[in-house]
N, C-alpha and C. Protein backbone atom coordinates (compact mmCIF):
# COMPACT_ATOMS: atom_id res chain seq x y z
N UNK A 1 5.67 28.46 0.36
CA UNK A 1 6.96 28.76 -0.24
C UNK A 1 6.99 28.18 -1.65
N UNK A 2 7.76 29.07 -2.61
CA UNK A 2 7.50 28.45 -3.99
C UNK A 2 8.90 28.02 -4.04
N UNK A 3 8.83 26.48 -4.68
CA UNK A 3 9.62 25.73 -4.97
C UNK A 3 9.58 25.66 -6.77
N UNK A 4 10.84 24.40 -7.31
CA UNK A 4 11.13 24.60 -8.59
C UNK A 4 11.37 22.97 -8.77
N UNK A 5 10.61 22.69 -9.73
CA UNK A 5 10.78 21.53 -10.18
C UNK A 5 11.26 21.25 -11.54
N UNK A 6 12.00 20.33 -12.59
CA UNK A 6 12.62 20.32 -13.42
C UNK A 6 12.44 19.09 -14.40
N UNK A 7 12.32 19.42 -15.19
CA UNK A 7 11.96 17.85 -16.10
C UNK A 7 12.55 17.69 -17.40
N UNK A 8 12.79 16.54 -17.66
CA UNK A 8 14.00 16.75 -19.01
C UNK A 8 13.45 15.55 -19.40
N UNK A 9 13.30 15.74 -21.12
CA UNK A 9 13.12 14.85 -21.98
C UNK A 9 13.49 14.95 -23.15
N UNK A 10 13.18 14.31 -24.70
CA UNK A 10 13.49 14.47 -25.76
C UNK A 10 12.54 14.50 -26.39
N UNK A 11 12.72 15.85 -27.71
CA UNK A 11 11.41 15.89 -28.56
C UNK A 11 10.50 14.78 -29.02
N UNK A 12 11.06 13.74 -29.28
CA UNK A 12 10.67 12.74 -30.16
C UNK A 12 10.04 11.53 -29.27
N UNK A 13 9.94 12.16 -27.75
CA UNK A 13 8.84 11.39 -26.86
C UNK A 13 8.47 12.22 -26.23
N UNK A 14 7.52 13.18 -26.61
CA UNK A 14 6.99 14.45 -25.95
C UNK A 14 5.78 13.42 -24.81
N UNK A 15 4.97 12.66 -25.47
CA UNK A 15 4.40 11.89 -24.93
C UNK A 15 4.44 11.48 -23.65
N UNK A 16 5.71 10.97 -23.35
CA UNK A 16 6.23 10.19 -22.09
C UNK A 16 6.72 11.55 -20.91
N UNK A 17 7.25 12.58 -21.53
CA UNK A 17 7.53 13.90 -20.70
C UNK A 17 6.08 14.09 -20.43
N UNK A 18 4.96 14.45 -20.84
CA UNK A 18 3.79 14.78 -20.44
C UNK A 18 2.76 13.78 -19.56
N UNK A 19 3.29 12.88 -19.05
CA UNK A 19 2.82 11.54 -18.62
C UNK A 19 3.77 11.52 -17.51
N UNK A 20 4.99 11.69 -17.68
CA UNK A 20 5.85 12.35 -16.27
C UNK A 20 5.07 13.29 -15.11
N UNK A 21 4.83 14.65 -16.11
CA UNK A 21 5.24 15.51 -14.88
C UNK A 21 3.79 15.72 -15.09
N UNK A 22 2.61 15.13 -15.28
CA UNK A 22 1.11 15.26 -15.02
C UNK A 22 1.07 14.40 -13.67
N UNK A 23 2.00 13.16 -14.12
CA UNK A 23 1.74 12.09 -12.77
C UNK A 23 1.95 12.64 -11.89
N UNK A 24 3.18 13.30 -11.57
CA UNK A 24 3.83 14.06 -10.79
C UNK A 24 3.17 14.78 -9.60
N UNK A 25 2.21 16.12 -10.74
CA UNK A 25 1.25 17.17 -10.58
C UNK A 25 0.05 16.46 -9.63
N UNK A 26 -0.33 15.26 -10.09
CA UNK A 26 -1.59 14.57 -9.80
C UNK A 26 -1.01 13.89 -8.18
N UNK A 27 -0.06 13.64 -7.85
CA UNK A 27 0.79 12.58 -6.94
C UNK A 27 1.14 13.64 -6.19
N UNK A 28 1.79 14.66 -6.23
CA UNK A 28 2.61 15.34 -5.15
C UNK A 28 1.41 16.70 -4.57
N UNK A 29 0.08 16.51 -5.25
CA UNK A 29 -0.69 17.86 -5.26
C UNK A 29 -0.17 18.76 -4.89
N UNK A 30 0.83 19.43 -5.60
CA UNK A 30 1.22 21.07 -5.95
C UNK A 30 0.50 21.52 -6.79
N UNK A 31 0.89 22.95 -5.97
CA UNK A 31 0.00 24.42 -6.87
C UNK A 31 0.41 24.95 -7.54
N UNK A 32 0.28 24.31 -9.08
CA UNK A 32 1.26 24.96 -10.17
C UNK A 32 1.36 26.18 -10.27
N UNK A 33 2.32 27.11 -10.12
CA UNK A 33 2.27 28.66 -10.50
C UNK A 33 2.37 29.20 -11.78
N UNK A 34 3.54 28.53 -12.40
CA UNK A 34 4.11 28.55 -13.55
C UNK A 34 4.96 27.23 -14.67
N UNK A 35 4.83 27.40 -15.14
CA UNK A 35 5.54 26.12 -16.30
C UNK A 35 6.61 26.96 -17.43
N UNK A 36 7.63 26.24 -17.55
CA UNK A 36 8.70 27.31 -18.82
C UNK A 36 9.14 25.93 -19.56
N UNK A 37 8.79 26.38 -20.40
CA UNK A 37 9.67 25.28 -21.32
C UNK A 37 10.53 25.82 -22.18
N UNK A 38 11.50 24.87 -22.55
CA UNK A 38 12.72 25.10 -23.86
C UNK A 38 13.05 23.76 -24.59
N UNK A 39 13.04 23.97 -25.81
CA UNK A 39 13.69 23.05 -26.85
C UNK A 39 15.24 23.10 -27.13
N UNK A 40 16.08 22.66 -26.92
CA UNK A 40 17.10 22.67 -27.46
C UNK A 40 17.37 22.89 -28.75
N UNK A 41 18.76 23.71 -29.63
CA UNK A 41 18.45 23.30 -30.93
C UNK A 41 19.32 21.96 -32.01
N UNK A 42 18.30 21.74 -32.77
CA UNK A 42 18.73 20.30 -33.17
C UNK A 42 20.18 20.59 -33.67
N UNK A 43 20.76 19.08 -33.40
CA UNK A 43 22.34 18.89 -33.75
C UNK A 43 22.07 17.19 -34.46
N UNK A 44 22.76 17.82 -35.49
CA UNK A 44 23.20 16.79 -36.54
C UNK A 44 24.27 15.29 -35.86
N UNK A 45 23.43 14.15 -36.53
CA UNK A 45 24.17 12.67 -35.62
C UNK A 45 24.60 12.46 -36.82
N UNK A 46 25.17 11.41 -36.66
CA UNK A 46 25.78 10.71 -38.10
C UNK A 46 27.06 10.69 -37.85
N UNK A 47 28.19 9.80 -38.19
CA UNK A 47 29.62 9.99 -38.44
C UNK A 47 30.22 10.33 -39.70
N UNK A 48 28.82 10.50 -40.51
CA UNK A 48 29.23 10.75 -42.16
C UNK A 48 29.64 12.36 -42.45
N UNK A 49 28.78 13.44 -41.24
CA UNK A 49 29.20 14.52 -41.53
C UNK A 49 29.09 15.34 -42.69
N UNK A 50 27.62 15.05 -43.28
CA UNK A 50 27.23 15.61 -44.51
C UNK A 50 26.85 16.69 -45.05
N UNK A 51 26.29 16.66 -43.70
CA UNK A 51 25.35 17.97 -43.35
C UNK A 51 23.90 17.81 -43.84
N UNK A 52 23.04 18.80 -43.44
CA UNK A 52 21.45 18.56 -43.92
C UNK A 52 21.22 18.56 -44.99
N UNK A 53 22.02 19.23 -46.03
CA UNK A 53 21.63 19.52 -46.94
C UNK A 53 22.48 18.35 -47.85
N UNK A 54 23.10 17.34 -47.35
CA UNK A 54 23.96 15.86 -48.00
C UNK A 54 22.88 14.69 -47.64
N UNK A 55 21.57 15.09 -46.93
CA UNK A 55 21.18 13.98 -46.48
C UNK A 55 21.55 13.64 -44.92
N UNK A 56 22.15 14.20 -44.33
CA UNK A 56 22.70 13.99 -42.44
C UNK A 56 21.19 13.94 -41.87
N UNK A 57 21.08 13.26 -40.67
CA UNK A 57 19.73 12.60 -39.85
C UNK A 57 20.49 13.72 -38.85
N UNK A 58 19.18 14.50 -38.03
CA UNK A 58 19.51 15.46 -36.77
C UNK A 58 17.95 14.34 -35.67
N UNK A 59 19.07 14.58 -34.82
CA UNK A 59 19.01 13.96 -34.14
C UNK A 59 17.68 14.55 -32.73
N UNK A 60 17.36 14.03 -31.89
CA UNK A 60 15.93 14.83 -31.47
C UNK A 60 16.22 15.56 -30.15
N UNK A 61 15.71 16.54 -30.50
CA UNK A 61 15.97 17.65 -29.50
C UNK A 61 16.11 17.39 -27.98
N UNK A 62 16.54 17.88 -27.01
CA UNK A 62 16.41 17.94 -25.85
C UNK A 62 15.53 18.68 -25.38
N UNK A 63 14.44 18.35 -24.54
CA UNK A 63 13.20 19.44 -23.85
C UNK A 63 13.52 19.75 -22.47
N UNK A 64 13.49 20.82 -22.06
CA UNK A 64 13.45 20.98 -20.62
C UNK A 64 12.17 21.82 -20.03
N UNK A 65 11.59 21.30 -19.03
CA UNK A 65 10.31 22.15 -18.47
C UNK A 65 10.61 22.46 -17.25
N UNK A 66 10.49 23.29 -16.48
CA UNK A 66 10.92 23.94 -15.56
C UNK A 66 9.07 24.43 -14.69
N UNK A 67 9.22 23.70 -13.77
CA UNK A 67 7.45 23.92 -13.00
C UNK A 67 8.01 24.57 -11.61
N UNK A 68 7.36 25.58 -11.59
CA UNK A 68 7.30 26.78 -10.42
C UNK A 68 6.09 26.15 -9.52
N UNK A 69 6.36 25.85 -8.50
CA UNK A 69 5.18 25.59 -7.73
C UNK A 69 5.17 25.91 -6.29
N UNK A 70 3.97 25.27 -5.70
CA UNK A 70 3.95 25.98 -3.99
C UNK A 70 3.56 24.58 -3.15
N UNK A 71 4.12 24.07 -2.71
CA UNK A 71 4.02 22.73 -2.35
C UNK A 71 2.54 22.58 -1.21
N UNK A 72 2.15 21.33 -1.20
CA UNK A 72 0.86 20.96 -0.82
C UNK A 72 0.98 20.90 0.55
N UNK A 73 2.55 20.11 1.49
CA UNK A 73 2.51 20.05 2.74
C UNK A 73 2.87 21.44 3.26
């Protein structure tokens, strides 16, 4: 039976998301079917409200990966 697994991180530690859901992969031995990913799009932080083009810092994306799989038991 194919199941759905879900993983959420932020652009700016892609690193630590890929160190997640490998452990994961390696630990739960599922049969990956599929993988989807999405970036969120960046939104401006700051309370100054300058905008990008004043100099405003955007802030780091939200990632979501979405793993289609077929479980091992």
């Amino acid at each position: 039976m194919q199941q759905v697994r879900i993983f959420k991180g932020v652009e700016s530690d892609i690193a630590s998301l890929e160190k997640e859901v490998n452990t994961w992969i390696r630990h739960s031995g599922a049969k990956i079917v599929g993988i989807t990913g999405n970036i969120a799009p960046q939104s401006e932080s700051g309370a100054s409200g300058s905008g990008a083009l004043g100099g405003g810092h955007f802030a780091a994306s939200d990632v979501l990966l979405i793993v289609l799989y077929e479980s091992a038991a």
